[in-house]
C-alpha atoms as a PDB file:
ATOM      1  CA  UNK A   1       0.000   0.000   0.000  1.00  0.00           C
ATOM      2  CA  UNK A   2       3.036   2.276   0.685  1.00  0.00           C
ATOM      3  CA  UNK A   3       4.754   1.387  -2.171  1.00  0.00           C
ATOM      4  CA  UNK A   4       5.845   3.871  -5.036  1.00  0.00           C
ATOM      5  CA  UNK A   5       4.493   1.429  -7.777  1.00  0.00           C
ATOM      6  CA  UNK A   6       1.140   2.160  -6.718  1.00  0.00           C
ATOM      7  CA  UNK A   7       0.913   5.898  -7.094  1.00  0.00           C
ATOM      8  CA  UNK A   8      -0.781   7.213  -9.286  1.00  0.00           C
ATOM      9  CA  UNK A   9       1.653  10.023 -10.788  1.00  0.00           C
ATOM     10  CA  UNK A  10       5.670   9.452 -11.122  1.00  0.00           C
ATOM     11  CA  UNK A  11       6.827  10.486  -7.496  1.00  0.00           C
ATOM     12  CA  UNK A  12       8.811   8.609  -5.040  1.00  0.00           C
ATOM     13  CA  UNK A  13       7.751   9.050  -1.506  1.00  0.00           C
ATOM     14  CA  UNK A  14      11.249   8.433  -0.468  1.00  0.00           C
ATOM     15  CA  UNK A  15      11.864  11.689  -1.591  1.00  0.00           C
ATOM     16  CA  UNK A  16       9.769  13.712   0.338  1.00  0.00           C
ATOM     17  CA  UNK A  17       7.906  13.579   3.541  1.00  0.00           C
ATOM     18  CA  UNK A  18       4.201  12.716   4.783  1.00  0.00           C
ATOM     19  CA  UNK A  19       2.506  15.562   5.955  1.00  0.00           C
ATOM     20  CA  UNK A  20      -1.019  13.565   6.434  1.00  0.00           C
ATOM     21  CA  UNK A  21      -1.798   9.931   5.468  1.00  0.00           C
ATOM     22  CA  UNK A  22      -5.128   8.001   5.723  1.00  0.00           C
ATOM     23  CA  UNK A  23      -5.782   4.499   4.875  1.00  0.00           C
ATOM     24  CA  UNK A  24      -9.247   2.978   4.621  1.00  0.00           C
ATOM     25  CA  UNK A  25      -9.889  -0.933   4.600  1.00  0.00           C
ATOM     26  CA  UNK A  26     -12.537  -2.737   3.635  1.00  0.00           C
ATOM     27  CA  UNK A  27     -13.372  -7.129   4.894  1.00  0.00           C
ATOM     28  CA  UNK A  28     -13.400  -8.610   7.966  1.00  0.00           C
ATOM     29  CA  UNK A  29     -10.542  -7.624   9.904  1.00  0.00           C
ATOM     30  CA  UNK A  30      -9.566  -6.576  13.736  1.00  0.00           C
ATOM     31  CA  UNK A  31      -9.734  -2.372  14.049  1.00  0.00           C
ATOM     32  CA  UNK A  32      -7.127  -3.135  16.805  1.00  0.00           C
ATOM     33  CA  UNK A  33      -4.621  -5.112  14.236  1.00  0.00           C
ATOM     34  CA  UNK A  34      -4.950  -2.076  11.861  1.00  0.00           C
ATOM     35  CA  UNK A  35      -4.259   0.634  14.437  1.00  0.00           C
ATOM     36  CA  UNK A  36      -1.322  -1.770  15.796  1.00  0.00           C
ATOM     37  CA  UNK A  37      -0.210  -2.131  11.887  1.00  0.00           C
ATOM     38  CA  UNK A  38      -0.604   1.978  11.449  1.00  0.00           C
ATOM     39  CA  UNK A  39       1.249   3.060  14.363  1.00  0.00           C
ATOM     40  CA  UNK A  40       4.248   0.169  13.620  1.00  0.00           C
ATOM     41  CA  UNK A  41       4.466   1.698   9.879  1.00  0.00           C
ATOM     42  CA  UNK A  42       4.644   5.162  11.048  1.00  0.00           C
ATOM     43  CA  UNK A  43       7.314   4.260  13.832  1.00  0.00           C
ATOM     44  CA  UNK A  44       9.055   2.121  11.518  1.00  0.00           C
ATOM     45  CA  UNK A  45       9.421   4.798   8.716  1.00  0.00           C
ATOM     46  CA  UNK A  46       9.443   7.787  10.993  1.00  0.00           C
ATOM     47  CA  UNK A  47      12.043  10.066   9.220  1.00  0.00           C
ATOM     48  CA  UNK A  48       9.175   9.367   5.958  1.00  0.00           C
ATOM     49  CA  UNK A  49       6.549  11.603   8.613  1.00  0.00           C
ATOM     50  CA  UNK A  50       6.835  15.164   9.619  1.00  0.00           C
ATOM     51  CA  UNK A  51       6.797  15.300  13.215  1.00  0.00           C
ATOM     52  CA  UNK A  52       4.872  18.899  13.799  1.00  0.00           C
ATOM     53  CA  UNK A  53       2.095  17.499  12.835  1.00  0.00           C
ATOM     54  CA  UNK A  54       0.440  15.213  15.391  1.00  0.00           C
ATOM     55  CA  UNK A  55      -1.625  12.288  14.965  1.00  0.00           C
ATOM     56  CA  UNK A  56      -1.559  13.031  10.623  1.00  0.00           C
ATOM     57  CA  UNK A  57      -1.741   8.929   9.964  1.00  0.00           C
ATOM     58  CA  UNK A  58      -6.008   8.071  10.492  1.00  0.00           C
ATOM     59  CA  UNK A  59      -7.449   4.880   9.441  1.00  0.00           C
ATOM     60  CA  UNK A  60     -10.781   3.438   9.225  1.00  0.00           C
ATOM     61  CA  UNK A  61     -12.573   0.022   9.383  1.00  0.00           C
ATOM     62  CA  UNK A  62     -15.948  -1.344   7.333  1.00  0.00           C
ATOM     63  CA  UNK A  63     -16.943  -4.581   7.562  1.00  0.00           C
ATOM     64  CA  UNK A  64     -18.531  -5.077   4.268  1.00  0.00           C
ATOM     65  CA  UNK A  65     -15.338  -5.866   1.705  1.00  0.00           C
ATOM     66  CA  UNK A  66     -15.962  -5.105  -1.683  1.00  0.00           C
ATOM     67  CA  UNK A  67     -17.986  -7.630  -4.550  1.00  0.00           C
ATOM     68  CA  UNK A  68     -15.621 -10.285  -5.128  1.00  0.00           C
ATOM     69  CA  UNK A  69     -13.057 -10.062  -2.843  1.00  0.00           C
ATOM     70  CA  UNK A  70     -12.243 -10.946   1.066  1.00  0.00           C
ATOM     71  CA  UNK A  71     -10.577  -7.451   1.716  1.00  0.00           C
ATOM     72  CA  UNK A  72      -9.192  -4.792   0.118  1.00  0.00           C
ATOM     73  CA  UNK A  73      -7.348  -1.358   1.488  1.00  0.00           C
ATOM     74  CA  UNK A  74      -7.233   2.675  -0.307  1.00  0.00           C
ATOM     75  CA  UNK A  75      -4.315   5.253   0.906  1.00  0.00           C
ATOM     76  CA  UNK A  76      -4.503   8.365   0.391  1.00  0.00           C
ATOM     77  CA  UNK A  77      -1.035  10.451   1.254  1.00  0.00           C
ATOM     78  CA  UNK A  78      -0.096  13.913   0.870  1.00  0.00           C
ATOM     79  CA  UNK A  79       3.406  14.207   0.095  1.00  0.00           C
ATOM     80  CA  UNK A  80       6.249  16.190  -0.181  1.00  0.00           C
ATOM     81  CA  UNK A  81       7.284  13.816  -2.816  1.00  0.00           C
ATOM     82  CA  UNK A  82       4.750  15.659  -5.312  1.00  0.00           C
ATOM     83  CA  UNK A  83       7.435  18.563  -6.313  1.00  0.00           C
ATOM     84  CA  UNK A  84       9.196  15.733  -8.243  1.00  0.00           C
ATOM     85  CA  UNK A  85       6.710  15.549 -10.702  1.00  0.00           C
ATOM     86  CA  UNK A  86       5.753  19.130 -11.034  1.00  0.00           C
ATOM     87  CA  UNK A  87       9.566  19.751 -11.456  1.00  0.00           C
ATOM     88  CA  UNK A  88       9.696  18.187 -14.576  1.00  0.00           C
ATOM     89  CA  UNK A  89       6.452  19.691 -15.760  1.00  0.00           C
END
């Protein structure tokens, strides 16, 4: 989900830095395993996060996954990373 290959414009969010993130996920799944999996990601990749903003990572839970498959998961980021692309515009 965090991966560069699925942006949707050519930017590398190792470039930059997160100012807000939110991830949504859809199937059956614990709300405490995702808030346990949020909090290691942003620990883990902490110098990826600005740190004057507080609490800028927010996910939510439904319990209905999509026709067709078990689970699924959207992210939505706002990056730093974006001035790479509008460089080479």
């Amino acid at each position: 989900m965090w991966d560069s290959k699925n942006m949707m414009c050519a930017a590398d969010p190792r470039h930059g830095r997160y100012l807000t993130a939110s991830a949504m996920f859809r199937g059956k799944m614990s709300t405490k395993e995702v808030d346990e999996h949020m909090i290691n990601v942003q620990n883990k990749n902490s110098s990826y996060f600005v740190e004057w903003i507080p609490n800028n990572v927010k996910s939510s839970v439904c319990d209905i996954p999509p026709r067709g498959l078990s689970m699924a998961s959207t992210f939505i980021g706002n990056s730093t990373s974006i001035q790479e692309m509008f460089r080479r515009v």
